[in-house]
Structures are given as structure tokens and as C-alpha cells.
C-alpha atoms as a PDB file:
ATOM      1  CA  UNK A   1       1.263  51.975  11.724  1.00  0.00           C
ATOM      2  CA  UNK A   2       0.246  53.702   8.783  1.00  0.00           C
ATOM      3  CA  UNK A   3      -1.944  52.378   6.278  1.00  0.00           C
ATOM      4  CA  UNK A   4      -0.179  53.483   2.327  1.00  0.00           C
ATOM      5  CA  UNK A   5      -2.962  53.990  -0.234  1.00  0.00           C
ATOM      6  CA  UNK A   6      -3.212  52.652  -3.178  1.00  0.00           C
ATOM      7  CA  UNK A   7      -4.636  54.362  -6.297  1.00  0.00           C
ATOM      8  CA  UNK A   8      -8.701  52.717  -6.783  1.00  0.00           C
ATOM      9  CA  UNK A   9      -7.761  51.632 -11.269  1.00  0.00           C
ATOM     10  CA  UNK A  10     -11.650  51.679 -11.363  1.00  0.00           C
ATOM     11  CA  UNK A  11     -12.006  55.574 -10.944  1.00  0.00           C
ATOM     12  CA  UNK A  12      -8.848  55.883 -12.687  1.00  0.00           C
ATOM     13  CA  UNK A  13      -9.977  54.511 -15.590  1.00  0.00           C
ATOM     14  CA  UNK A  14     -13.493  56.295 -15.273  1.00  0.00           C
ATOM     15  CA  UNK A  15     -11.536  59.447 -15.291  1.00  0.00           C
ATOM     16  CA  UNK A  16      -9.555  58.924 -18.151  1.00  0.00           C
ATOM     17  CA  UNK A  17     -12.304  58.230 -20.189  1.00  0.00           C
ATOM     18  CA  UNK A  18     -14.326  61.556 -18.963  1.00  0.00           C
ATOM     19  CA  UNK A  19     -10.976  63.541 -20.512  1.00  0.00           C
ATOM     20  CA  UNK A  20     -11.350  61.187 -24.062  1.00  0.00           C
ATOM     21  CA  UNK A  21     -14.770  62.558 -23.917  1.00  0.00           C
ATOM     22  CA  UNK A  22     -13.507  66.478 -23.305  1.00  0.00           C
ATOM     23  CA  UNK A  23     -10.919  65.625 -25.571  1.00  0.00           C
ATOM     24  CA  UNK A  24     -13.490  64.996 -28.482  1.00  0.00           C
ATOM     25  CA  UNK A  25     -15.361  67.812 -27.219  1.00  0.00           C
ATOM     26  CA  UNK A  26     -12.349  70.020 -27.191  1.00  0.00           C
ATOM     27  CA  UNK A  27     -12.295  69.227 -31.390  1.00  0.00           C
ATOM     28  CA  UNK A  28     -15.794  69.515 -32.105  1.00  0.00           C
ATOM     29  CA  UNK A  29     -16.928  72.620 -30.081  1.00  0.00           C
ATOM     30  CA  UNK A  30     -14.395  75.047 -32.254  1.00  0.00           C
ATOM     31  CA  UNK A  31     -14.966  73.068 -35.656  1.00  0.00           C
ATOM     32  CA  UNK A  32     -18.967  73.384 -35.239  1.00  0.00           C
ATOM     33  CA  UNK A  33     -18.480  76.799 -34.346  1.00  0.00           C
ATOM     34  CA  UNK A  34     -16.107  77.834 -37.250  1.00  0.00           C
ATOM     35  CA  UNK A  35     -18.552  75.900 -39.763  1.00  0.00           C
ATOM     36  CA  UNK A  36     -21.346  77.948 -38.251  1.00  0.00           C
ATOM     37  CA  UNK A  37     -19.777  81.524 -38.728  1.00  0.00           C
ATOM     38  CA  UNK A  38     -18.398  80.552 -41.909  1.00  0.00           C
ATOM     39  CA  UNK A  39     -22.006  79.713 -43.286  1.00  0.00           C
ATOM     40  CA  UNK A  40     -24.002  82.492 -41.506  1.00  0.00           C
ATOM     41  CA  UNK A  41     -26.132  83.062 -44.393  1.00  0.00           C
ATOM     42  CA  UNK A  42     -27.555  79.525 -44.152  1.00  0.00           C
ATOM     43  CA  UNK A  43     -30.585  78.444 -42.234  1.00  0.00           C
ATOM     44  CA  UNK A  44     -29.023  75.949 -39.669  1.00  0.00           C
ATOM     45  CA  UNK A  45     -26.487  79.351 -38.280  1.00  0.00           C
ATOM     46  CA  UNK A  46     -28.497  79.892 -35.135  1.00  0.00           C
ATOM     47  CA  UNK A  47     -28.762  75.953 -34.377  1.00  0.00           C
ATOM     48  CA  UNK A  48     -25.057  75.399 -35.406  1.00  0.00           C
ATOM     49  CA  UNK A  49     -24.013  78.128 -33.490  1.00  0.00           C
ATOM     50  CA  UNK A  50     -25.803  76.780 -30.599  1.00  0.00           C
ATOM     51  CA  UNK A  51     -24.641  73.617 -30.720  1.00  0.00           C
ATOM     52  CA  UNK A  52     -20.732  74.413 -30.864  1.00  0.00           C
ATOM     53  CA  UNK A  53     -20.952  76.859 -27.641  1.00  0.00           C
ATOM     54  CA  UNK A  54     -22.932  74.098 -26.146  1.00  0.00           C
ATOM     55  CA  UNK A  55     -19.671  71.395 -26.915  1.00  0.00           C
ATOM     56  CA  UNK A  56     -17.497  74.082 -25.899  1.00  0.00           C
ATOM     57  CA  UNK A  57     -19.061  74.544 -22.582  1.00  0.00           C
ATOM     58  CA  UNK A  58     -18.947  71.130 -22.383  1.00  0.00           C
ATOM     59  CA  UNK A  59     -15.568  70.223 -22.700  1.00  0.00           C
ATOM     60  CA  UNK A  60     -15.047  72.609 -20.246  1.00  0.00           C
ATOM     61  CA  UNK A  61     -17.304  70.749 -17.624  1.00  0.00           C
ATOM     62  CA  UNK A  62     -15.652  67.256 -18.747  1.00  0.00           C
ATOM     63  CA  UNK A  63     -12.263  68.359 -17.888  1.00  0.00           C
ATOM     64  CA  UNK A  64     -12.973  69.715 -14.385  1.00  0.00           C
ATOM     65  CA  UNK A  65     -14.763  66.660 -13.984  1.00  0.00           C
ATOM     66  CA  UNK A  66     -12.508  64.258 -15.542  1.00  0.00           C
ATOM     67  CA  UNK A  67      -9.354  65.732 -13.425  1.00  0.00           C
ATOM     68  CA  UNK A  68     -11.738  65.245 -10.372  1.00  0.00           C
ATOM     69  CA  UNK A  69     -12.310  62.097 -10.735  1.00  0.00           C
ATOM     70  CA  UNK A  70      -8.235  61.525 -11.479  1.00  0.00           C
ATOM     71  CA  UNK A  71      -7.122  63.210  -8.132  1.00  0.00           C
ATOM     72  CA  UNK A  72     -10.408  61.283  -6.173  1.00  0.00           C
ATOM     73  CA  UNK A  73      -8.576  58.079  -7.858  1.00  0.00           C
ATOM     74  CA  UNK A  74      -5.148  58.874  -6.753  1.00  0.00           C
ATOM     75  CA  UNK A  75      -5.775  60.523  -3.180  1.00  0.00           C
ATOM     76  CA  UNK A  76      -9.068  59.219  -1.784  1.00  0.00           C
ATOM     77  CA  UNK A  77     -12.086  61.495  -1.194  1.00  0.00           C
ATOM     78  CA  UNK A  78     -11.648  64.171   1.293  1.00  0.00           C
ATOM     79  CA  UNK A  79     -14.574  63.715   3.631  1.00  0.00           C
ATOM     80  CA  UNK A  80     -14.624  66.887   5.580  1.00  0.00           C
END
């Protein structure tokens, strides 16, 4: 007899709010960057600059993550 699976609402939900995260990332990494290259006279360039690659890079990271977490939620952990 197989045993159906069910999908764990706890990671679900965990996941869902790693991709709100990108999501908010995914807006403020460009915007920080245009604001820095559209000011690049100005002192804070460098640290601007900086900081926008750094959200970018991040949003990246959250969505890989945040779709991991979805498929873990929906399909169990593969335990090889």
C-alpha cells in the first residue's frame, strides 16, 4: 500500500515568504542601483552602488532558495 504525501503548509508558507522577500529585493536592487549611477558625482556613489549589487545578488539567492524550499514543501526531501 502506498503511502500519498501530503504537502508540509509549514515549509510552504516559509517558502512563500522567502520569494516576498526576493520579491522586495527584486525592486530595490535596480532602484538603488539606478539612484546610484544617476548621482555619481555625489559622495554616497561607491556605497550606493554597493549596496544595490549587494540586493541584486540577493534576490537572486532568495529565489533559488525560496523555490527550494517550495518544491522541499510539495515533494519531501530527497535523502540520497
Amino acid at each position: 500500500m502506498e503511502e500519498t504525501k501530503k504537502t508540509d503548509k509549514e515549509v510552504l508558507s516559509k517558502g512563500i515568504r522567502i520569494l516576498l522577500i526576493c520579491l522586495l529585493l527584486m525592486f530595490a536592487g535596480p532602484t538603488v542601483v539606478h539612484i546610484a549611477f544617476s548621482n555619481d558625482d555625489k559622495p554616497l556613489y561607491i556605497p550606493l552602488l554597493i549596496l544595490g549589487i549587494l540586493f541584486c545578488i540577493g534576490a537572486i539567492f532568495t529565489l533559488f532558495k525560496g523555490i527550494q524550499t517550495i518544491m522541499i514543501s510539495l515533494f519531501g526531501e530527497n535523502r540520497k
